[in-house]
Protein backbone atom coordinates (compact mmCIF):
# COMPACT_ATOMS: atom_id res chain seq x y z
CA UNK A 1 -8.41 -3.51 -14.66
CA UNK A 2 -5.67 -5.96 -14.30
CA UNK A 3 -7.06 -8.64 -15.87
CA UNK A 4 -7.11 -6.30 -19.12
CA UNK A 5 -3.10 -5.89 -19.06
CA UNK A 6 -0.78 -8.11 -21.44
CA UNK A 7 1.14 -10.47 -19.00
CA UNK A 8 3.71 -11.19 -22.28
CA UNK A 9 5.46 -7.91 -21.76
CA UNK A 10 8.44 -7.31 -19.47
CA UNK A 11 10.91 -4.82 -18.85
CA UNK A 12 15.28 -5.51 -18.63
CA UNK A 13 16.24 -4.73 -14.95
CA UNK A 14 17.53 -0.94 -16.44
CA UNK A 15 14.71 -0.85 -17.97
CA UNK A 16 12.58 -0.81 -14.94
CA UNK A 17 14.71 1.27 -12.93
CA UNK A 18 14.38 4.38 -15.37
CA UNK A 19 10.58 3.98 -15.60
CA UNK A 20 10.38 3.72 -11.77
CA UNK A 21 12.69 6.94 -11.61
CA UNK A 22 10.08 8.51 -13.29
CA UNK A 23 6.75 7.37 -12.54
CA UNK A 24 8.48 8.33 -8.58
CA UNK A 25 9.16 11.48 -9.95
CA UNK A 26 6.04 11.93 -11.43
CA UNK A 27 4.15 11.37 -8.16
CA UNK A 28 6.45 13.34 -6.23
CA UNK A 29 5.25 16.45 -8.83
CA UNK A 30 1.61 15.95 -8.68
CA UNK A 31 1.81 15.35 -4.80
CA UNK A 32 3.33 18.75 -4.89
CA UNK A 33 0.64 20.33 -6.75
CA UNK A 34 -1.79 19.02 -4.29
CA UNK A 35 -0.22 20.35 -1.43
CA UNK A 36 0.01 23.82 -2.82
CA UNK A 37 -3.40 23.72 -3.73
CA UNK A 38 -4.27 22.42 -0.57
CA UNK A 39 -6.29 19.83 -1.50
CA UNK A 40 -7.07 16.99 0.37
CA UNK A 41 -6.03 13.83 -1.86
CA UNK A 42 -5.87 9.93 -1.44
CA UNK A 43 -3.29 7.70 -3.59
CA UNK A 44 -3.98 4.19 -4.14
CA UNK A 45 -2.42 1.57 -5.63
CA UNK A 46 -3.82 -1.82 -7.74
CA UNK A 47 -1.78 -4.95 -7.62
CA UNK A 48 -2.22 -8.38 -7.09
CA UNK A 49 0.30 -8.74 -4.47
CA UNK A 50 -1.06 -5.90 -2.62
CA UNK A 51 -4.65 -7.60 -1.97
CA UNK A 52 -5.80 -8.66 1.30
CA UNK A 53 -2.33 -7.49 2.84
CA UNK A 54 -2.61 -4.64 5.16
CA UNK A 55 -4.13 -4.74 8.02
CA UNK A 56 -7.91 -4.00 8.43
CA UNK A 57 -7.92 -0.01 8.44
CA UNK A 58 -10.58 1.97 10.73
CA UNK A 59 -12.92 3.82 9.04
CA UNK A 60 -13.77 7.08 10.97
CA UNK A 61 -16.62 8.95 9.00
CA UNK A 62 -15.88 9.40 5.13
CA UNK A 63 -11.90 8.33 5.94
CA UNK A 64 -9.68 5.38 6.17
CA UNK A 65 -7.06 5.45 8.68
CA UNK A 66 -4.67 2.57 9.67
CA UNK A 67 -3.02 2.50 13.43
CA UNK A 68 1.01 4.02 12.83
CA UNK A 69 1.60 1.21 15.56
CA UNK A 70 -0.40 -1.46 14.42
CA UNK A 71 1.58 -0.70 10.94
CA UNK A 72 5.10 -0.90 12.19
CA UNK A 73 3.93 -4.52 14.13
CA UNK A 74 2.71 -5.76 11.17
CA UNK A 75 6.06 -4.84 9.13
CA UNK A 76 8.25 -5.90 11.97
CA UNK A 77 6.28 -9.42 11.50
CA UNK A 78 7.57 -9.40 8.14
CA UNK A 79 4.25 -8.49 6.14
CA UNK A 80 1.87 -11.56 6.44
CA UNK A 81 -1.53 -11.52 4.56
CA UNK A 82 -4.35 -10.23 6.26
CA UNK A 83 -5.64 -13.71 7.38
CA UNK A 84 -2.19 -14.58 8.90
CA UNK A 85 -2.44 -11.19 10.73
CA UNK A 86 -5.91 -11.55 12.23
CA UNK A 87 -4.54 -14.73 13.88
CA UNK A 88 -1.27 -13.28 15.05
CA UNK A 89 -2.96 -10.18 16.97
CA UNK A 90 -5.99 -12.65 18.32
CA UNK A 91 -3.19 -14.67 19.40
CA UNK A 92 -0.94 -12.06 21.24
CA UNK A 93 -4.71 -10.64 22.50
CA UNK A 94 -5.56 -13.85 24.03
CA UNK A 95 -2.09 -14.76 25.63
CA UNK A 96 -2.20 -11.06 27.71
């Protein structure tokens, strides 16, 4: 899908802020809707700079859950790629 989208357009700073306003506001109203409905739901999100980042999640059945801890580490490490990661926790694993 991304390779389909027209890198030639851009947006002025305002721009952006507006459509972010409401593509926020826009989730925040269909996340609603699932939660009255209660529905169980999953949001993702495609982008390049997204790939490969997170840590590896652990998949428990049918779901995909990621560690709250092992999150907040990885942020407070300033949000290396997933290589950079894996050597940072097999490093702090092998020095305990």
């Amino acid at each position: 899908m991304l390779e389909s989208l027209d890198l030639s357009l851009s947006l002025t700073r305002n721009e952006y802020m507006v459509q972010l306003a409401r593509r926020q506001i826009q989730l925040r109203e269909l996340g609603w809707q699932v939660y009255q409905q209660k529905r169980p739901a999953i949001i993702l999100f495609e982008g390049w700079d997204a790939a490969g980042k997170l840590p590896a999640p652990i998949r428990i059945g049918g779901r995909v859950v990621w560690r709250v801890a092992e999150i907040r580490a990885w942020l407070a490490a300033g949000a290396p790629d997933r290589e950079a990661w894996a050597a940072m926790v097999a490093a702090r694993r092998q020095s305990h």
